[in-house]
PDB file of N, CA and C in Angstrom:
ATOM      1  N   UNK A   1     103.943 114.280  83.675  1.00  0.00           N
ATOM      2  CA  UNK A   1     104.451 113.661  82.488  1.00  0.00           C
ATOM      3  C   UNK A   1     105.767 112.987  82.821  1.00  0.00           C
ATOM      4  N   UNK A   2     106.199 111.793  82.314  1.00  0.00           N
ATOM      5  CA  UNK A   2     106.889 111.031  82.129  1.00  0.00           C
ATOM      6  C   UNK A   2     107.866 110.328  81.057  1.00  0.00           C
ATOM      7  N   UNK A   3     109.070 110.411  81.250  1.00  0.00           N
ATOM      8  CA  UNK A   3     108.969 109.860  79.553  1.00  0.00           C
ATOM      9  C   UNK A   3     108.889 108.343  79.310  1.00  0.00           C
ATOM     10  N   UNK A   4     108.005 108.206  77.960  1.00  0.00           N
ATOM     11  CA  UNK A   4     107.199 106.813  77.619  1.00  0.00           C
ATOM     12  C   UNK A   4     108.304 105.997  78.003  1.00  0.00           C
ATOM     13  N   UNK A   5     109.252 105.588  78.491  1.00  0.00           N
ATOM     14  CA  UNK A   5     109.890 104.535  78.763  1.00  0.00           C
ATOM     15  C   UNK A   5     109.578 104.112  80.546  1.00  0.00           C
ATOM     16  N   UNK A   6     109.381 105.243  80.900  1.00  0.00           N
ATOM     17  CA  UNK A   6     109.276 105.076  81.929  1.00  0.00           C
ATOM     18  C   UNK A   6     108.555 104.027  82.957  1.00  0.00           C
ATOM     19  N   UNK A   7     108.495 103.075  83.597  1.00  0.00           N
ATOM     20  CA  UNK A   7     107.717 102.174  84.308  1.00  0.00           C
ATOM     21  C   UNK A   7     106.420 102.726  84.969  1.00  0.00           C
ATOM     22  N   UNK A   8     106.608 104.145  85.274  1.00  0.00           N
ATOM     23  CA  UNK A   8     105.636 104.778  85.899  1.00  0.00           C
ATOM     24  C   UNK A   8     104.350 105.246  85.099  1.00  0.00           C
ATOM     25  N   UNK A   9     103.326 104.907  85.200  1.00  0.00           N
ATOM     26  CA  UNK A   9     102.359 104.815  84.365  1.00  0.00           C
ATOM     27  C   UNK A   9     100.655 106.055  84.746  1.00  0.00           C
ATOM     28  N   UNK A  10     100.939 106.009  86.334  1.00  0.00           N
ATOM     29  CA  UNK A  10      99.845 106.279  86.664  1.00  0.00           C
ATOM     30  C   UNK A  10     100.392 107.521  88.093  1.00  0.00           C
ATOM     31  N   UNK A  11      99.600 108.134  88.644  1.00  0.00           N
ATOM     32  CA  UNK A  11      99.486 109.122  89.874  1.00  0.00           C
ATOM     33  C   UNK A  11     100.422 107.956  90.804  1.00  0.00           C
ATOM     34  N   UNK A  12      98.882 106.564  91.139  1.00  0.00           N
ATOM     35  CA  UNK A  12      99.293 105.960  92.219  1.00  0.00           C
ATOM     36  C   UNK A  12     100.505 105.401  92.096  1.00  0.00           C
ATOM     37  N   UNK A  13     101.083 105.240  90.912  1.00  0.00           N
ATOM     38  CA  UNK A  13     102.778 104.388  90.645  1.00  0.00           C
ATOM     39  C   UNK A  13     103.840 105.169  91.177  1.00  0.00           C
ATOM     40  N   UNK A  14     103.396 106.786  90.761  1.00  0.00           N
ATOM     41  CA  UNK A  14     104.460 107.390  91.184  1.00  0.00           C
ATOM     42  C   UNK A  14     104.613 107.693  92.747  1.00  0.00           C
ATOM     43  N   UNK A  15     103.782 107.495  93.549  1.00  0.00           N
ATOM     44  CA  UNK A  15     103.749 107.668  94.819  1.00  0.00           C
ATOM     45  C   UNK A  15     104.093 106.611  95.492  1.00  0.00           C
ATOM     46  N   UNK A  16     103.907 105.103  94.637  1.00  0.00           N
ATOM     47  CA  UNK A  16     104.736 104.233  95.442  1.00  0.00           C
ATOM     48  C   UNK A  16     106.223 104.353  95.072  1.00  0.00           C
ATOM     49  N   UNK A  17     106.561 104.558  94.185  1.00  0.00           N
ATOM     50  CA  UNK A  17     108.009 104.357  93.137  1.00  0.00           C
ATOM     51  C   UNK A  17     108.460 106.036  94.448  1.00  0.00           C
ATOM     52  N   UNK A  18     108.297 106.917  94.643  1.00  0.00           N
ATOM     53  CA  UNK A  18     108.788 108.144  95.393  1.00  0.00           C
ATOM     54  C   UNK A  18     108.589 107.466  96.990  1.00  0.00           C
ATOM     55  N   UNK A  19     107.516 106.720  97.443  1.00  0.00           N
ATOM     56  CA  UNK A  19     107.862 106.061  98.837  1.00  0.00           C
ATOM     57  C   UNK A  19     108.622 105.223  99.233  1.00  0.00           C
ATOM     58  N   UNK A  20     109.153 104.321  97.932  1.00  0.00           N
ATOM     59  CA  UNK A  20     110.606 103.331  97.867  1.00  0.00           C
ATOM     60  C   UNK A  20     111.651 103.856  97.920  1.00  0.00           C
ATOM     61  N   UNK A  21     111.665 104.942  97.204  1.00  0.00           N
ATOM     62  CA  UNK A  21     112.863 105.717  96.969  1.00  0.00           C
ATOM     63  C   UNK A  21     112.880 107.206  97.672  1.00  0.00           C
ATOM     64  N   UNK A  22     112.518 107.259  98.598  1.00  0.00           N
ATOM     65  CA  UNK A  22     112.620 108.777  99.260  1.00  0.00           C
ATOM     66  C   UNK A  22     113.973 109.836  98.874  1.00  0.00           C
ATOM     67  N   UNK A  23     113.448 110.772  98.179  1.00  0.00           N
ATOM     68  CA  UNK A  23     114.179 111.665  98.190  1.00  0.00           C
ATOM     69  C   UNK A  23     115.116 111.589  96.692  1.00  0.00           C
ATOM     70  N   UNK A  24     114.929 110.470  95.523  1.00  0.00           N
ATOM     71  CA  UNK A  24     115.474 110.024  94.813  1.00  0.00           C
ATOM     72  C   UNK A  24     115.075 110.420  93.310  1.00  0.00           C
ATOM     73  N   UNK A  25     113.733 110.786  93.521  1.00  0.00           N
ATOM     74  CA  UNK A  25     112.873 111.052  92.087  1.00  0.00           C
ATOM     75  C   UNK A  25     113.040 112.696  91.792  1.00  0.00           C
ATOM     76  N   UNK A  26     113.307 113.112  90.781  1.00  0.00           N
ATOM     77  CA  UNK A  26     113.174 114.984  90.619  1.00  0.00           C
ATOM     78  C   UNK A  26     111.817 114.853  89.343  1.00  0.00           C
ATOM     79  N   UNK A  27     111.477 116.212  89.915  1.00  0.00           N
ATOM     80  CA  UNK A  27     110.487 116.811  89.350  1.00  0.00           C
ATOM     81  C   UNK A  27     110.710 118.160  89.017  1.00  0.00           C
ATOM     82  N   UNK A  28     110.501 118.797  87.778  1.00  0.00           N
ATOM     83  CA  UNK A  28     110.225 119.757  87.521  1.00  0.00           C
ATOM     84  C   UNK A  28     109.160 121.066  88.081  1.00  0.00           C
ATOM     85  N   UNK A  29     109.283 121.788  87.594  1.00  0.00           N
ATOM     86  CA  UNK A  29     108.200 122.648  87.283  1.00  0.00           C
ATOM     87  C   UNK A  29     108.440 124.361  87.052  1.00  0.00           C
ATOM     88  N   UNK A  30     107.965 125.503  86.718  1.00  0.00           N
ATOM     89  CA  UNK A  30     108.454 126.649  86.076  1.00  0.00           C
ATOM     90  C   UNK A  30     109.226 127.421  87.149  1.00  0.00           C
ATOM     91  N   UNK A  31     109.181 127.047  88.289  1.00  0.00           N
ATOM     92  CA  UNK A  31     110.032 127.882  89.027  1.00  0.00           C
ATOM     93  C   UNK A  31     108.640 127.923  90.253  1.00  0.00           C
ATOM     94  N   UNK A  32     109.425 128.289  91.590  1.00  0.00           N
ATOM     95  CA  UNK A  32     108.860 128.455  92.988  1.00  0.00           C
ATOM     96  C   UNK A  32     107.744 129.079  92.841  1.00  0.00           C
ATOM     97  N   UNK A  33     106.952 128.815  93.374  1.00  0.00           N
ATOM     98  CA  UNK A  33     105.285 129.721  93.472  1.00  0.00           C
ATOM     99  C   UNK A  33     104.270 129.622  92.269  1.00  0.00           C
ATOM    100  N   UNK A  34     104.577 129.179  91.237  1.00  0.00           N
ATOM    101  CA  UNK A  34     104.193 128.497  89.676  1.00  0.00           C
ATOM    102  C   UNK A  34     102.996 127.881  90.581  1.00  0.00           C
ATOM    103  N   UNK A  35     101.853 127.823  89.758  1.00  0.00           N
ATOM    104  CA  UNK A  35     100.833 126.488  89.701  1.00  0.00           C
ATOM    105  C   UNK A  35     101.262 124.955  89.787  1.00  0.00           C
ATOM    106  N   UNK A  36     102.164 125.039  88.681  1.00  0.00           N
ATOM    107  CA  UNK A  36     102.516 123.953  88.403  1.00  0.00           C
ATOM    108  C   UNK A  36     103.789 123.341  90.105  1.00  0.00           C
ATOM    109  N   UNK A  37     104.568 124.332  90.637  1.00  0.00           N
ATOM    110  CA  UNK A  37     105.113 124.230  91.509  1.00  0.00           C
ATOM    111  C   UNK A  37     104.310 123.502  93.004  1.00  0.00           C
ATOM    112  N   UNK A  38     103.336 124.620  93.217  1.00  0.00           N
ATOM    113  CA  UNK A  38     102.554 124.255  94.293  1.00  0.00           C
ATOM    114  C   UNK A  38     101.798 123.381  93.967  1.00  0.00           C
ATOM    115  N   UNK A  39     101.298 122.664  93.096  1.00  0.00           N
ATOM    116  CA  UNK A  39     100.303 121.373  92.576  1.00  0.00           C
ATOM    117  C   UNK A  39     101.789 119.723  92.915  1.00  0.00           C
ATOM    118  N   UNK A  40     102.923 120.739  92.727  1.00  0.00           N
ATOM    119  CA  UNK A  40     104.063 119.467  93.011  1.00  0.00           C
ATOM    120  C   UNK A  40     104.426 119.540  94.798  1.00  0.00           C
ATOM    121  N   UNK A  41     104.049 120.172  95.089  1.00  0.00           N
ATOM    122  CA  UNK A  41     104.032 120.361  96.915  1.00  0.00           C
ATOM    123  C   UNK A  41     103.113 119.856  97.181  1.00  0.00           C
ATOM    124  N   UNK A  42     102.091 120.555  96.627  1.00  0.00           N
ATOM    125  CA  UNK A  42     100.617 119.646  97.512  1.00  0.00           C
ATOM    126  C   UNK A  42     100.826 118.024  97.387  1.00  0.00           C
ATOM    127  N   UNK A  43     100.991 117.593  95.949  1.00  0.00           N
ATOM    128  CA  UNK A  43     101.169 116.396  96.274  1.00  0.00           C
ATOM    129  C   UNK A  43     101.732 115.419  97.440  1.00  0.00           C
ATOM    130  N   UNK A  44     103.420 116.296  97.497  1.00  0.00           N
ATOM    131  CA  UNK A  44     103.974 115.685  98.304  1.00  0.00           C
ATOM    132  C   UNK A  44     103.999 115.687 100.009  1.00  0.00           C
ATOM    133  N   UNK A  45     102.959 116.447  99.791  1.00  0.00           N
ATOM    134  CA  UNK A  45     102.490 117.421 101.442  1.00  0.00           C
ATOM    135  C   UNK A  45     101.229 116.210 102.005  1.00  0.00           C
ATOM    136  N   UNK A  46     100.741 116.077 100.768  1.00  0.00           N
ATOM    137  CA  UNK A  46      99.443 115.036 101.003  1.00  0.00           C
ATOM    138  C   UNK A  46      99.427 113.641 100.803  1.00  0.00           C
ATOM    139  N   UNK A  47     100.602 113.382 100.590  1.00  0.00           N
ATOM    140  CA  UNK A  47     101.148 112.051 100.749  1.00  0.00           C
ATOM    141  C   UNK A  47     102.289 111.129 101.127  1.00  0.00           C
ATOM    142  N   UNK A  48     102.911 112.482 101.950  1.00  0.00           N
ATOM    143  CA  UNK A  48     104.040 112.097 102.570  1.00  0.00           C
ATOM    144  C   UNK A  48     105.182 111.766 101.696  1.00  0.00           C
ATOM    145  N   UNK A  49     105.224 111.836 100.806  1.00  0.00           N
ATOM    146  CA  UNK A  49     106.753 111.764  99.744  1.00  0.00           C
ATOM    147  C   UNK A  49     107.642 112.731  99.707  1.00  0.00           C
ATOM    148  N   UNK A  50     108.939 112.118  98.863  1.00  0.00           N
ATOM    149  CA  UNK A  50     109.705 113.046  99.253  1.00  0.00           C
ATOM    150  C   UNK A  50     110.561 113.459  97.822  1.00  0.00           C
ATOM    151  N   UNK A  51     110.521 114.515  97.010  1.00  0.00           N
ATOM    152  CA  UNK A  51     111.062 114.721  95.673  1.00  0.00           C
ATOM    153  C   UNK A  51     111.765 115.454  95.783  1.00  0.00           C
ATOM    154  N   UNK A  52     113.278 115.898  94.729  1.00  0.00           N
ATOM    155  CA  UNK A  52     113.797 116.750  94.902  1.00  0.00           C
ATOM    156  C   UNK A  52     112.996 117.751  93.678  1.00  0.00           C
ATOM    157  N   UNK A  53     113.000 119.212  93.816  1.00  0.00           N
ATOM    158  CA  UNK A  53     112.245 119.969  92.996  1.00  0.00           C
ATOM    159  C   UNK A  53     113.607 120.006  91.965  1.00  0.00           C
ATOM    160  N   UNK A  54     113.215 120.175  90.990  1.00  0.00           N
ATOM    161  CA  UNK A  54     114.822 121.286  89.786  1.00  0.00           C
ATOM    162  C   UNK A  54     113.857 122.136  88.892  1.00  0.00           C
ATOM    163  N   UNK A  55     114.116 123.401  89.633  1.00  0.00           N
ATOM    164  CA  UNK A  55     112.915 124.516  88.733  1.00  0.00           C
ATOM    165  C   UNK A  55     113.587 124.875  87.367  1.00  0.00           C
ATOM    166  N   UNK A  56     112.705 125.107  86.475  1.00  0.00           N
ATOM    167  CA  UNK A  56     113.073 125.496  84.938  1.00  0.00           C
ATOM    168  C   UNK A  56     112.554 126.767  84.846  1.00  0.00           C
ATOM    169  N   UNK A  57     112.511 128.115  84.510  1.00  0.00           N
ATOM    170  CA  UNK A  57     112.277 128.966  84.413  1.00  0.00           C
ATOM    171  C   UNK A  57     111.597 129.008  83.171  1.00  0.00           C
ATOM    172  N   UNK A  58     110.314 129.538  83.549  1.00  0.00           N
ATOM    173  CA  UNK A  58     109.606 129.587  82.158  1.00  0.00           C
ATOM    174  C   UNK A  58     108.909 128.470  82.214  1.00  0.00           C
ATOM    175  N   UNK A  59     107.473 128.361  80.916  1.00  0.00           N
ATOM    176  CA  UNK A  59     106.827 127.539  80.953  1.00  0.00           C
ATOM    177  C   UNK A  59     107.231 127.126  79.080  1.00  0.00           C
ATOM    178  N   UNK A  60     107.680 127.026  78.421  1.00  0.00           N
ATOM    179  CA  UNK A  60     108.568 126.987  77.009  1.00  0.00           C
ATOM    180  C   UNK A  60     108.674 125.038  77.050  1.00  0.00           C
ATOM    181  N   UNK A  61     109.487 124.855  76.066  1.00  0.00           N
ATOM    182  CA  UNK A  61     109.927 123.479  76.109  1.00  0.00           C
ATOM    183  C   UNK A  61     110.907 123.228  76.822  1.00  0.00           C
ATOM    184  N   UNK A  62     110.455 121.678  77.488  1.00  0.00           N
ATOM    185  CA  UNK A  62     111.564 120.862  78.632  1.00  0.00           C
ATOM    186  C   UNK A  62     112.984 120.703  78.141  1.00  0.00           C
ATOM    187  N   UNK A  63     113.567 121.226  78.739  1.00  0.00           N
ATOM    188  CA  UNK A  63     115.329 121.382  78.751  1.00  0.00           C
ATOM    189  C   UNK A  63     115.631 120.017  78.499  1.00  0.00           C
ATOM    190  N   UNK A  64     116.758 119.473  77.934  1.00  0.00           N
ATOM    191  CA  UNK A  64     117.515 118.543  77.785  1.00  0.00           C
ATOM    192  C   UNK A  64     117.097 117.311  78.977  1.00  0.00           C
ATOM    193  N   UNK A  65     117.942 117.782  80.120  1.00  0.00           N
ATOM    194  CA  UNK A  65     117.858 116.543  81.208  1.00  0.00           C
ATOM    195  C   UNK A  65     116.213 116.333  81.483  1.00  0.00           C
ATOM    196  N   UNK A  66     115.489 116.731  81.502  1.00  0.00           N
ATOM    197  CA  UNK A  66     114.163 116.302  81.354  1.00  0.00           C
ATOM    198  C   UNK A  66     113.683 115.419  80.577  1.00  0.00           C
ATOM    199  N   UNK A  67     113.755 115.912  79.050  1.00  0.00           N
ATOM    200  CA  UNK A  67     113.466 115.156  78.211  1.00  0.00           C
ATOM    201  C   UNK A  67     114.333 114.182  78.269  1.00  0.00           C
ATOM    202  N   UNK A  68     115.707 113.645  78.252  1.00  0.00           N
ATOM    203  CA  UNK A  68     116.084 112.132  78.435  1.00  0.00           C
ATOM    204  C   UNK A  68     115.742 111.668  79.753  1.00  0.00           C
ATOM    205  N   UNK A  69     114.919 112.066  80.557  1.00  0.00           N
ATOM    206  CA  UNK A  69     114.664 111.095  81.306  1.00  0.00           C
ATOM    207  C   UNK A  69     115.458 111.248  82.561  1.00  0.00           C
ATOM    208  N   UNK A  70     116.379 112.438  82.924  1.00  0.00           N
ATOM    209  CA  UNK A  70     116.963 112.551  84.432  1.00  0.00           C
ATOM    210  C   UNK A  70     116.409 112.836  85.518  1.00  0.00           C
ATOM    211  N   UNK A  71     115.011 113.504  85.353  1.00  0.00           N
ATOM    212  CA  UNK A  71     114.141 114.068  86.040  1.00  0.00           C
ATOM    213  C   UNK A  71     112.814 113.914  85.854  1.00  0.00           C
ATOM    214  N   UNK A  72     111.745 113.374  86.949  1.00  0.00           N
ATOM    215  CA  UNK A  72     110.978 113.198  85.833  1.00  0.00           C
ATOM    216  C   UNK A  72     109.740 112.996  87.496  1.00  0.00           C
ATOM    217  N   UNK A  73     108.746 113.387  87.526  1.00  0.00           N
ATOM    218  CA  UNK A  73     107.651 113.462  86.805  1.00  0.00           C
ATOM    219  C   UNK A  73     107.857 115.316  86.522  1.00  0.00           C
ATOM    220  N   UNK A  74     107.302 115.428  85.498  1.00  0.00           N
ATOM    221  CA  UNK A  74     107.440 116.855  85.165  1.00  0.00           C
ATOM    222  C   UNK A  74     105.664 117.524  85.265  1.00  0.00           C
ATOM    223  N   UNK A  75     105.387 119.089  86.090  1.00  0.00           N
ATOM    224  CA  UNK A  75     104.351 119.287  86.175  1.00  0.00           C
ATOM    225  C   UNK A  75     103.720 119.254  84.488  1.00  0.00           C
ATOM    226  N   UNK A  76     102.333 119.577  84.611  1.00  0.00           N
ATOM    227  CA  UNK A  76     101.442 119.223  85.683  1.00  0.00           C
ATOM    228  C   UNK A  76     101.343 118.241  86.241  1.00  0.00           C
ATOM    229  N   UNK A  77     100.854 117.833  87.256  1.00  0.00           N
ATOM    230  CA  UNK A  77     100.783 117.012  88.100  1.00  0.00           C
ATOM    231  C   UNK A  77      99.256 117.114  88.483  1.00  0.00           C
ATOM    232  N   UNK A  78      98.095 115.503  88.421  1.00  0.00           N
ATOM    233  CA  UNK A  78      97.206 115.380  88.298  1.00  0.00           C
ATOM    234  C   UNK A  78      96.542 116.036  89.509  1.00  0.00           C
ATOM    235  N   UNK A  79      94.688 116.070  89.280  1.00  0.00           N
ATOM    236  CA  UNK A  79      94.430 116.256  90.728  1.00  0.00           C
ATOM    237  C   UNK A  79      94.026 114.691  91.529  1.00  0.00           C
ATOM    238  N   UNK A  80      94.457 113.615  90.444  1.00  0.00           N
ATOM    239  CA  UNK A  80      93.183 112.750  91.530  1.00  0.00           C
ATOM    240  C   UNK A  80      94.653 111.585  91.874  1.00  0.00           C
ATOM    241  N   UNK A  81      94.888 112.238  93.049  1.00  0.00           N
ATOM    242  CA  UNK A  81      95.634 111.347  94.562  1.00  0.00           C
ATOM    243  C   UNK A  81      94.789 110.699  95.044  1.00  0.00           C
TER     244      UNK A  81
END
């Protein structure tokens, strides 16, 4: 998830928009070892990108900097790479 302003629209957008920008995009997810965590590794394991993680504890509603947009793709994260 993204927020609707966002340019990023699709799986494949965000993998080019994270290969332009290495190391520049954050992503969420409930904390280390989460589903939602390792579904944000695999991605980046299987496509060579590079995200910074910022874990949220809990699976509840997205904290502040999320929701405006500081961090962002937020899990889940699709399966079809």
């Amino acid at each position: 998830m993204v927020p609707a302003q966002s340019e990023i629209k699709s799986i494949p957008e965000l993998i080019a928009k994270a290969k332009a920008n290495p190391g520049k995009l954050n992503w969420t997810s409930p904390g280390a070892g989460t589903t939602p965590y390792l579904a944000g590794e695999l991605l980046k394991l299987r496509t060579g990108i590079s995200m910074q993680h910022i874990p949220f504890p809990g699976a509840g509603p997205r904290p502040p900097p999320c929701s405006q947009a500081r961090s962002m793709p937020t899990s889940p994260i699709s399966d079809r790479w």
